[in-house]
C-alpha atoms as a PDB file:
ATOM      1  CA  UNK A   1     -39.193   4.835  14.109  1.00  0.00           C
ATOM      2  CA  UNK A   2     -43.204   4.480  14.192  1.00  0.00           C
ATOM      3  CA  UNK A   3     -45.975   2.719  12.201  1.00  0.00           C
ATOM      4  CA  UNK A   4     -48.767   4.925  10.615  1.00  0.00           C
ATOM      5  CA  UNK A   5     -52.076   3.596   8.587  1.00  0.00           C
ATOM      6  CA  UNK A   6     -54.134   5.434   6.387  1.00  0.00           C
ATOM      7  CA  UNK A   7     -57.064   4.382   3.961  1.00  0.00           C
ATOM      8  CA  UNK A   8     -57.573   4.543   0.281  1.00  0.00           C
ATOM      9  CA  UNK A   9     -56.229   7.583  -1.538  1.00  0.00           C
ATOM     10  CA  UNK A  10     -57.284   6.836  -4.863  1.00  0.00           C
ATOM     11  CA  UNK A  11     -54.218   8.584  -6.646  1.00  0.00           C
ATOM     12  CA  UNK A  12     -53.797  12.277  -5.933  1.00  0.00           C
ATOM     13  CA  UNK A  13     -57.758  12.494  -4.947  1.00  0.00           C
ATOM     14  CA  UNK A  14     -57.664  12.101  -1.456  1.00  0.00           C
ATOM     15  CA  UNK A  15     -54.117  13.131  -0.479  1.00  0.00           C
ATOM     16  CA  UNK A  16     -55.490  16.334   1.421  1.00  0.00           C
ATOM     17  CA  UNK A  17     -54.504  14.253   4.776  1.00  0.00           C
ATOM     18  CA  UNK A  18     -51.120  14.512   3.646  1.00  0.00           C
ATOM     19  CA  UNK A  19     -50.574  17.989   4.117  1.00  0.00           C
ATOM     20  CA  UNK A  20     -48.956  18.978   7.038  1.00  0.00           C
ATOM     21  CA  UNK A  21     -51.292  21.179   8.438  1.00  0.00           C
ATOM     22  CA  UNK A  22     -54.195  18.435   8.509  1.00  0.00           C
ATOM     23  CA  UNK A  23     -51.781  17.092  11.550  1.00  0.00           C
ATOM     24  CA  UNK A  24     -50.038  20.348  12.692  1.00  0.00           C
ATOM     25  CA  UNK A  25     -51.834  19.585  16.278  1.00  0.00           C
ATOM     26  CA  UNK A  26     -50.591  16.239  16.181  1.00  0.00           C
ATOM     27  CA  UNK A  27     -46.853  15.472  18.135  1.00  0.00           C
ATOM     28  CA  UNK A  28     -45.716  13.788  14.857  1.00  0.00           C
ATOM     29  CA  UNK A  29     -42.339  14.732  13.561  1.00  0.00           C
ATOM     30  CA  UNK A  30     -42.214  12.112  10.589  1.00  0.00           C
ATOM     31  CA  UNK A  31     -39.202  11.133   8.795  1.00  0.00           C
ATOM     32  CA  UNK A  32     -37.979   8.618   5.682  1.00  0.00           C
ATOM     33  CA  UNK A  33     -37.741   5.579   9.062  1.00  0.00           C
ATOM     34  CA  UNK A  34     -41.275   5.776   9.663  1.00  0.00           C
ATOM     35  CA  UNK A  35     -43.672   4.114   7.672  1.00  0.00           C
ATOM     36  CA  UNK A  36     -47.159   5.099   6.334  1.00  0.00           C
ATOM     37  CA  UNK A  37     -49.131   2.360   4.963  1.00  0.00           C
ATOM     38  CA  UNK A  38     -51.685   2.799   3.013  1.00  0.00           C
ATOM     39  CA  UNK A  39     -54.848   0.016   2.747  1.00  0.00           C
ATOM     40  CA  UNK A  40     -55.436  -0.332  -0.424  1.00  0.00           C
ATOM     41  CA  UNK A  41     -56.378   1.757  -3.534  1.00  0.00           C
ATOM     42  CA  UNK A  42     -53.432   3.571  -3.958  1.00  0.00           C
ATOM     43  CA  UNK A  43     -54.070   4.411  -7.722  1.00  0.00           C
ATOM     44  CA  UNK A  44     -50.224   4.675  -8.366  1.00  0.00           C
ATOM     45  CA  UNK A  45     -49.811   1.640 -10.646  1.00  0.00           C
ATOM     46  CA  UNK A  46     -53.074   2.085 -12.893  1.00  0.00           C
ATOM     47  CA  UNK A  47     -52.445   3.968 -16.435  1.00  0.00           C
ATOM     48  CA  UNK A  48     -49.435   1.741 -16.980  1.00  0.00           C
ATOM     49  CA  UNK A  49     -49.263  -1.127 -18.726  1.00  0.00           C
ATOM     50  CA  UNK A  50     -47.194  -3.901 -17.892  1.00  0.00           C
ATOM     51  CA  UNK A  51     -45.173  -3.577 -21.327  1.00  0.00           C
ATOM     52  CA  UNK A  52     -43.934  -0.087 -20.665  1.00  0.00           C
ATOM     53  CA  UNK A  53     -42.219  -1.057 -17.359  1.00  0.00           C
ATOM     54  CA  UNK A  54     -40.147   0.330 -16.170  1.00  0.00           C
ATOM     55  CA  UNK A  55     -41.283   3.577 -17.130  1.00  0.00           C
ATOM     56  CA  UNK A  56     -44.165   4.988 -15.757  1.00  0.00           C
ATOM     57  CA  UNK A  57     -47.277   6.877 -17.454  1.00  0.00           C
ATOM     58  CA  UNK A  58     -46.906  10.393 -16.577  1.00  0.00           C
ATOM     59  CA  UNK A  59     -50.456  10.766 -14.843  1.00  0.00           C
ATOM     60  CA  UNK A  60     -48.622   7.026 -12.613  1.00  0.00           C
ATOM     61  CA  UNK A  61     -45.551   9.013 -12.186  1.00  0.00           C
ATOM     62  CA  UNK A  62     -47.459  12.442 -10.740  1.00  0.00           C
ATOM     63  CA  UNK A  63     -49.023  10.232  -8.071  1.00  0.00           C
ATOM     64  CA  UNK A  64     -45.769   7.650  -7.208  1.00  0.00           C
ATOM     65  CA  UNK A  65     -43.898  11.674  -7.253  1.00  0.00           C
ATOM     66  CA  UNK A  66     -46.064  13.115  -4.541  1.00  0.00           C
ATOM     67  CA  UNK A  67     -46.291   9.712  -2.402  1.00  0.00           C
ATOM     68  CA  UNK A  68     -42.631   9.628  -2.633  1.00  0.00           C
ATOM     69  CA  UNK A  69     -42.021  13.401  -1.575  1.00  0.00           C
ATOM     70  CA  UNK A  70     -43.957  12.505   1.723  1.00  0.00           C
ATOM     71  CA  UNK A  71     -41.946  12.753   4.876  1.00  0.00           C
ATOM     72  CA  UNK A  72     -42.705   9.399   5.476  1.00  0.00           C
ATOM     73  CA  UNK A  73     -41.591   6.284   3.282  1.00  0.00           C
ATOM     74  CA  UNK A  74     -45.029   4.901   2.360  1.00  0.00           C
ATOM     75  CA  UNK A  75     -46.169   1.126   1.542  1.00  0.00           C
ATOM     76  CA  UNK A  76     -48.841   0.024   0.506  1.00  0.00           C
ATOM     77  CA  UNK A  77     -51.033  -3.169  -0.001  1.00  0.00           C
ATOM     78  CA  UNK A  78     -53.231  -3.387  -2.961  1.00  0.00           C
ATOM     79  CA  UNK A  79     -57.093  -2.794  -3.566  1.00  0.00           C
ATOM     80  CA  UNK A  80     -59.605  -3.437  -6.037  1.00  0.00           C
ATOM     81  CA  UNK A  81     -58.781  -0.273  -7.722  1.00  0.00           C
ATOM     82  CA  UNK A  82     -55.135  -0.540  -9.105  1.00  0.00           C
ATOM     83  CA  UNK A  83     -53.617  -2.022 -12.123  1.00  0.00           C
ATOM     84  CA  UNK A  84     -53.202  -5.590 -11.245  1.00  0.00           C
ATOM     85  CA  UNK A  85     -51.355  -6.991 -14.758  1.00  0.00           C
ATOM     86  CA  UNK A  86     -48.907  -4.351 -13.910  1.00  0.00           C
ATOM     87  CA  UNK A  87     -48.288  -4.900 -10.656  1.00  0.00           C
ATOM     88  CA  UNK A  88     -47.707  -8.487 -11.233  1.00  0.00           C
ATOM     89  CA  UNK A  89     -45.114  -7.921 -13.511  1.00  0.00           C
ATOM     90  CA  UNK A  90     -42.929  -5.999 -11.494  1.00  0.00           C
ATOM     91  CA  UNK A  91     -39.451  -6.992 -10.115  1.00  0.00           C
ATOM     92  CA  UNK A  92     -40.541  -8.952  -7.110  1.00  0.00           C
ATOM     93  CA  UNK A  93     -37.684  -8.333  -3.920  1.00  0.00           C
ATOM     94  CA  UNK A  94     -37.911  -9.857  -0.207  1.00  0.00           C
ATOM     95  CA  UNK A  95     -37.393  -7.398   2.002  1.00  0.00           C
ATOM     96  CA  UNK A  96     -38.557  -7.426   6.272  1.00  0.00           C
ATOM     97  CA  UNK A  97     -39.022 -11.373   5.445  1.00  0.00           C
ATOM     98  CA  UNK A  98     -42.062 -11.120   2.925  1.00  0.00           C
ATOM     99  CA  UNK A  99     -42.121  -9.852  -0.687  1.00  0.00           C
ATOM    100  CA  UNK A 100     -42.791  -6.599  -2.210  1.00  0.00           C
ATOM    101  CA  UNK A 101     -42.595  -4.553  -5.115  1.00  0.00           C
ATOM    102  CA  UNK A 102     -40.235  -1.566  -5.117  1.00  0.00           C
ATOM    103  CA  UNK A 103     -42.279   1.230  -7.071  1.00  0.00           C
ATOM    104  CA  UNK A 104     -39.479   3.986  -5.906  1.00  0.00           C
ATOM    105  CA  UNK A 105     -36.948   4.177  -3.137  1.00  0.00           C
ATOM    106  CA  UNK A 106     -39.682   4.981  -0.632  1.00  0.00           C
ATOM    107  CA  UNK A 107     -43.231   3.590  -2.289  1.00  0.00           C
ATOM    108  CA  UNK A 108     -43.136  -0.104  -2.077  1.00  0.00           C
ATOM    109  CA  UNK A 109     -46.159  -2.556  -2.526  1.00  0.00           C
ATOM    110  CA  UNK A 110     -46.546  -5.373   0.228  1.00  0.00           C
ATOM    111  CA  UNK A 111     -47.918  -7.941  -1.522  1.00  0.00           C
ATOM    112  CA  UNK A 112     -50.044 -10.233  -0.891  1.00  0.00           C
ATOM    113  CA  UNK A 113     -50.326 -13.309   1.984  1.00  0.00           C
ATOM    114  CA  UNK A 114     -46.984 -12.443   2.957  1.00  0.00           C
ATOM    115  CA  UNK A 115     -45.649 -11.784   6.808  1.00  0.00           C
ATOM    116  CA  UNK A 116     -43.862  -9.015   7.462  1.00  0.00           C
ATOM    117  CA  UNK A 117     -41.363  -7.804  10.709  1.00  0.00           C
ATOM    118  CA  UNK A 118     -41.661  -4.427  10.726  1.00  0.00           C
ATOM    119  CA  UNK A 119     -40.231  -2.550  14.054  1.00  0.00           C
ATOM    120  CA  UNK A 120     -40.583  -5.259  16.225  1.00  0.00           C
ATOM    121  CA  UNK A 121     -44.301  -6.423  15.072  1.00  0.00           C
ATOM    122  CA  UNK A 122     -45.231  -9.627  12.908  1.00  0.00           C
ATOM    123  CA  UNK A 123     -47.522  -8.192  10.060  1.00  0.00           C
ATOM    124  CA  UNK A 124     -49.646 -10.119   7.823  1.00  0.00           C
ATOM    125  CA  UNK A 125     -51.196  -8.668   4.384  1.00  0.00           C
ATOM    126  CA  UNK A 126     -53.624  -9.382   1.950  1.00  0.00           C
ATOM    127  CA  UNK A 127     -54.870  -6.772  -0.478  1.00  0.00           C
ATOM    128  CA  UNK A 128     -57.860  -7.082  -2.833  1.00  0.00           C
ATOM    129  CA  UNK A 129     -61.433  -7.130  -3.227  1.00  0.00           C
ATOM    130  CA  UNK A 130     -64.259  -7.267  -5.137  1.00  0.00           C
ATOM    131  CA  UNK A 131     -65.534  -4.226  -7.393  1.00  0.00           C
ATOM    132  CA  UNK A 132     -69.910  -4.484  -7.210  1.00  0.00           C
ATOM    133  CA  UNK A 133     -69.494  -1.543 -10.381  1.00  0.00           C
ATOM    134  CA  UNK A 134     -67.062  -3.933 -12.190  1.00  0.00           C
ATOM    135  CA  UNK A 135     -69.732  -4.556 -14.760  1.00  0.00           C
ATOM    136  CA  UNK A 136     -69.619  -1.225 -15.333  1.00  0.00           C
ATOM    137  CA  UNK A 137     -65.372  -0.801 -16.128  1.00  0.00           C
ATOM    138  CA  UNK A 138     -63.241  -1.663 -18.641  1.00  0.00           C
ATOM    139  CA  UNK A 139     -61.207  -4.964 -18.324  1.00  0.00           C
ATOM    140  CA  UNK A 140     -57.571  -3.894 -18.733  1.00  0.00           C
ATOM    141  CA  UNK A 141     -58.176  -0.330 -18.316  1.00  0.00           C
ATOM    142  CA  UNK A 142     -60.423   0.308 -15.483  1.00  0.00           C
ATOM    143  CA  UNK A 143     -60.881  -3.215 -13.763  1.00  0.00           C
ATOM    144  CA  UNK A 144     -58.848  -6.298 -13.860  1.00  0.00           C
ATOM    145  CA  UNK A 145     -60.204  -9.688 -12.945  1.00  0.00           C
ATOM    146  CA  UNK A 146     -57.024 -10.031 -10.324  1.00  0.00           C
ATOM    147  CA  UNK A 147     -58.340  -7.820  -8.092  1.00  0.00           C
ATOM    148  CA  UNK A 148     -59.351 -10.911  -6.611  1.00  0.00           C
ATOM    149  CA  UNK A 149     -56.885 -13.002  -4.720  1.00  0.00           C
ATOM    150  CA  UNK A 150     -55.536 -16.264  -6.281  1.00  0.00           C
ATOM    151  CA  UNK A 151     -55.298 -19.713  -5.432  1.00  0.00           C
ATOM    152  CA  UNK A 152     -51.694 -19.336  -5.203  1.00  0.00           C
ATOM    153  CA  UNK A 153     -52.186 -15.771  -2.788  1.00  0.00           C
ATOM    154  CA  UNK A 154     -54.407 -17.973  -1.091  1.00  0.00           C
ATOM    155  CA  UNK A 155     -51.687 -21.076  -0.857  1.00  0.00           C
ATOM    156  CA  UNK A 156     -49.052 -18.598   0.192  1.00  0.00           C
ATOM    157  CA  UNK A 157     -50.896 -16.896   2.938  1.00  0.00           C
ATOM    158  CA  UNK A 158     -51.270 -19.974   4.485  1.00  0.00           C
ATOM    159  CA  UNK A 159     -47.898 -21.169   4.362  1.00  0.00           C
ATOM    160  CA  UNK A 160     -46.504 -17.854   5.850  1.00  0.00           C
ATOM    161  CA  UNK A 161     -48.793 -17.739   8.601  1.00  0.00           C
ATOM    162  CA  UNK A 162     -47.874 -21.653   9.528  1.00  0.00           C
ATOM    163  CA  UNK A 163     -44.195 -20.512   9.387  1.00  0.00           C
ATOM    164  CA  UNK A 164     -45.390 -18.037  12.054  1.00  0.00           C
ATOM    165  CA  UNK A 165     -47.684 -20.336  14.196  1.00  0.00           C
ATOM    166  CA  UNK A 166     -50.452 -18.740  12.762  1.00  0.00           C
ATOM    167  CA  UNK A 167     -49.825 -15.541  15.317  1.00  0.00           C
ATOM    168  CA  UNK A 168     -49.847 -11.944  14.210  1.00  0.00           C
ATOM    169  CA  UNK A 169     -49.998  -8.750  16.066  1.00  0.00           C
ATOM    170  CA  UNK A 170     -51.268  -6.600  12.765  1.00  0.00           C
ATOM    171  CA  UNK A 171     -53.914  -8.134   9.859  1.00  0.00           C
ATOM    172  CA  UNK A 172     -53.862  -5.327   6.833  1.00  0.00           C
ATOM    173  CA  UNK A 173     -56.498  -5.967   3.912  1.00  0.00           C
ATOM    174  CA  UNK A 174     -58.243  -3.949   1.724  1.00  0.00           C
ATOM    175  CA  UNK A 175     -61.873  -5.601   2.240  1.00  0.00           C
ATOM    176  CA  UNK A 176     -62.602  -7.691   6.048  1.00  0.00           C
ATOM    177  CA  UNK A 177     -64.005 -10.660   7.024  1.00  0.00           C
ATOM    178  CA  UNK A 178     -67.733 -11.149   6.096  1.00  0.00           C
ATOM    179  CA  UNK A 179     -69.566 -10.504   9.660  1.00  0.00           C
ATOM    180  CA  UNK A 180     -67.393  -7.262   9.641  1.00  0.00           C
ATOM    181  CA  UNK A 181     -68.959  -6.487   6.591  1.00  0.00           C
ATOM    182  CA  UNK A 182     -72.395  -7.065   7.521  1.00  0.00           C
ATOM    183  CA  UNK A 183     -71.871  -5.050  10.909  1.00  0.00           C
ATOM    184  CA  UNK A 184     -70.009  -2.184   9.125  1.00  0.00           C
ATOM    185  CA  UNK A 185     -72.541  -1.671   6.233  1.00  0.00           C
ATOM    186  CA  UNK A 186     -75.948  -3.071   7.665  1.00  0.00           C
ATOM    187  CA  UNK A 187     -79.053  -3.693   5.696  1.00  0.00           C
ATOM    188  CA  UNK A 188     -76.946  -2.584   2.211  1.00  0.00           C
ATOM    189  CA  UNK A 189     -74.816  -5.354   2.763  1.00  0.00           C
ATOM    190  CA  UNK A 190     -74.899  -7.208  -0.272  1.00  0.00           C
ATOM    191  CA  UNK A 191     -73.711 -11.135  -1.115  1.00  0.00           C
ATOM    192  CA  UNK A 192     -70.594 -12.046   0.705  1.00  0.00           C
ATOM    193  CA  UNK A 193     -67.794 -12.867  -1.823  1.00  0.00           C
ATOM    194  CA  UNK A 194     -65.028 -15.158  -1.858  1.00  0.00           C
ATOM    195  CA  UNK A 195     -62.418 -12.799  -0.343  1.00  0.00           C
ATOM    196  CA  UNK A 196     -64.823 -11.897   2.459  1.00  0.00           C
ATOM    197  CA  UNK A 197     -65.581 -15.334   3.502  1.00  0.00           C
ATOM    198  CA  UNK A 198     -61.973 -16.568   3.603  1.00  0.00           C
ATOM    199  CA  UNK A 199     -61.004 -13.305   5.181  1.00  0.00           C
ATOM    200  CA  UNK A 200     -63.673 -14.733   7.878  1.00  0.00           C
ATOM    201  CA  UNK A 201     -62.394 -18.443   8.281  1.00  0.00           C
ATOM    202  CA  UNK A 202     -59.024 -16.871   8.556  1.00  0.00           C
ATOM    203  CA  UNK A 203     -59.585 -14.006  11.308  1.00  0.00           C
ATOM    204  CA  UNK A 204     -61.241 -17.609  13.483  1.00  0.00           C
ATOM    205  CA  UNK A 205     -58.008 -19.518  12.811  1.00  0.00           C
ATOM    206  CA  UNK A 206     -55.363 -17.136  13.579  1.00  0.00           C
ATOM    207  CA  UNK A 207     -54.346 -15.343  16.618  1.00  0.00           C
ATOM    208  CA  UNK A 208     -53.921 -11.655  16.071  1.00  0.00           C
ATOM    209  CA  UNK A 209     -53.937  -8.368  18.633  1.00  0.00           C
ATOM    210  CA  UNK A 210     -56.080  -5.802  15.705  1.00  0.00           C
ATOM    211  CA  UNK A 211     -57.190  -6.048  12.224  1.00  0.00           C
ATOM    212  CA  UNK A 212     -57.222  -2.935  10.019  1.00  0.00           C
ATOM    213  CA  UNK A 213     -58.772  -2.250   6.087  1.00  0.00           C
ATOM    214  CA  UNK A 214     -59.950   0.090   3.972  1.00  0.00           C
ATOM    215  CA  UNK A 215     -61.976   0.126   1.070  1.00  0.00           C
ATOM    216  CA  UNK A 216     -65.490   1.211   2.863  1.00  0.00           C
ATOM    217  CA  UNK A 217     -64.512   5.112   2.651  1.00  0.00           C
ATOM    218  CA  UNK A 218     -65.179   5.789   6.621  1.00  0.00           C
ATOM    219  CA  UNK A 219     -63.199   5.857  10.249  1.00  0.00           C
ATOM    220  CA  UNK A 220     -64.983   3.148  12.034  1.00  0.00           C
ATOM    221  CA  UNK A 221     -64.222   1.374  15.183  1.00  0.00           C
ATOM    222  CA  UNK A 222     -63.145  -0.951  16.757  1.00  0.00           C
ATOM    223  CA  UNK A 223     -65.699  -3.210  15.311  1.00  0.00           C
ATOM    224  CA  UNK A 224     -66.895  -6.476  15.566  1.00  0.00           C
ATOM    225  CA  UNK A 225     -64.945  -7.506  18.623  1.00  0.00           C
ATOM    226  CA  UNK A 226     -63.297  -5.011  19.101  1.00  0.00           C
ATOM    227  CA  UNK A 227     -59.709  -5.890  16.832  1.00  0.00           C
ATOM    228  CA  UNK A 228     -61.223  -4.521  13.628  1.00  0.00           C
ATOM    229  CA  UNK A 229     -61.137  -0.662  12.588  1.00  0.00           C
ATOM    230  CA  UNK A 230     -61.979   0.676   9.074  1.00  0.00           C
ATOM    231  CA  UNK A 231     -59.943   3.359   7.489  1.00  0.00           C
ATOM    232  CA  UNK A 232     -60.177   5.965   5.113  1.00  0.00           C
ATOM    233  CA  UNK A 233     -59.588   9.806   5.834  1.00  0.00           C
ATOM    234  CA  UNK A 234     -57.901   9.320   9.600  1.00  0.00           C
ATOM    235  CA  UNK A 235     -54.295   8.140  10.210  1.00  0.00           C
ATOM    236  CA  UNK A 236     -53.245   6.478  12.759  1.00  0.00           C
ATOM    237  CA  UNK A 237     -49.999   5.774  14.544  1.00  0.00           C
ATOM    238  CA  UNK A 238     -49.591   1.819  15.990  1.00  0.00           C
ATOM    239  CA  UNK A 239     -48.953   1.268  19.310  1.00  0.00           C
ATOM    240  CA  UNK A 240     -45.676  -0.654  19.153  1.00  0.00           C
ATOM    241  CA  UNK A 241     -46.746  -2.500  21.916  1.00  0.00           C
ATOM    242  CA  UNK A 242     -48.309  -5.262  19.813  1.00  0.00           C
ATOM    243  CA  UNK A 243     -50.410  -3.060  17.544  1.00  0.00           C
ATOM    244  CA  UNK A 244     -53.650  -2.914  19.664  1.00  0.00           C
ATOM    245  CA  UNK A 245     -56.723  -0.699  18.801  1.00  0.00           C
ATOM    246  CA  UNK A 246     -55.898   2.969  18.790  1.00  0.00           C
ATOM    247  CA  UNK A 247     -58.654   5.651  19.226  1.00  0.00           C
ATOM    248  CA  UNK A 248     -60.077   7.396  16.112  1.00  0.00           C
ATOM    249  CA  UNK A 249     -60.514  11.298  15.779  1.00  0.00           C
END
């Protein structure tokens, strides 16, 4: 069994990755007992509302149909970009010691500030971030205010962690701590945000061996100090030896 990450697909828009000859060099053999998780702004919970559930909007289902037929069984944390009402009211189920949301048999959302034990390594997750076009979206159709982490997310990420001793091989957001920000994105860095700045107290608190995210749209890293890489087209396989920093293509 093995550990991949991958960065934003935005529904079916950025799925080219997925097709096996984007990694025919590669000495993967994938199967249903690995796992592909995806950083964020997945796009397959979007066009439905929480009232339909459990069925699907077709344009949902096309995406959750092709993550699902992937030789790997994919999770996911959540981004800015996903339907957050929705999400919230799905069946919640514990499953490697944290909490997630079964979408199909192999799509499930880890949700957020939970710890997970995934083949051997302690995994801590936190999806969401902050949209700088929300102005510019639709609330309940193109951007939902809980795209933000709550005080309860917040509350429950901290009481994992202390169940844990505060050490974790693997961090997975969707955004990253604010100095990460500023060194990723330069002079367009804009205000920090909530999110970024608690992302920052947290990754000074907590022991942890790398830190990955996505929502930037580019393969960066390491970063920072060297434990942070940014996602988005590449995927990676984890070392399983603690998770450390693998190379980028």
């Amino acid at each position: 069994m093995a550990i991949y990450l991958t960065g934003d697909t935005h529904g079916t828009y950025d799925m080219e990755r997925f097709e096996p000859a984007a990694w025919a060099e590669r000495d993967w053999r994938p199967t249903a007992d690995d796992y592909l998780i995806v950083l964020g702004d997945v796009g397959c919970i979007y066009h439905t509302q929480a009232y339909d559930l459990p069925d699907l909007d077709p344009r949902d289902r096309q995406v959750v149909d092709a993550l699902t037929a992937l030789p790997w069984t994919v999770l996911f944390i959540d981004g800015n970009h996903e339907n957050h009402d929705t999400l919230l009211a799905m069946d919640v189920e514990r499953w490697h010691d944290g909490l997630v949301n079964h979408v199909s048999n192999r799509l499930i959302h880890l949700m957020r500030g939970q710890v997970f034990e995934i083949e051997g390594l302690r995994i801590f997750t936190m999806g969401g971030a902050h949209s700088p076009d929300w102005l510019h979206r639709t609330p309940g159709l193109s951007w939902w205010p809980e795209e933000m982490p709550s005080e309860e997310d917040y509350a429950e990420a901290r009481d994992n962690l202390l169940e844990v001793g505060n050490r974790i091989d693997l961090v997975l957001t969707h955004t990253c701590p604010t100095e990460v920000v500023a060194e990723l994105v330069g002079d367009d860095f804009a205000d920090p945000d909530e999110l970024t700045n608690w992302l920052q107290r947290l990754s000074d608190k907590i022991e942890f061996n790398h830190w990955y995210f996505g929502h930037f749209h580019e393969d960066v890293g390491p970063l920072y100090d060297g434990r942070f890489t940014c996602l988005f087209e590449s995927i990676v396989e984890i070392d399983p030896n603690g998770g450390d920093a693998v190379e980028l293509d």
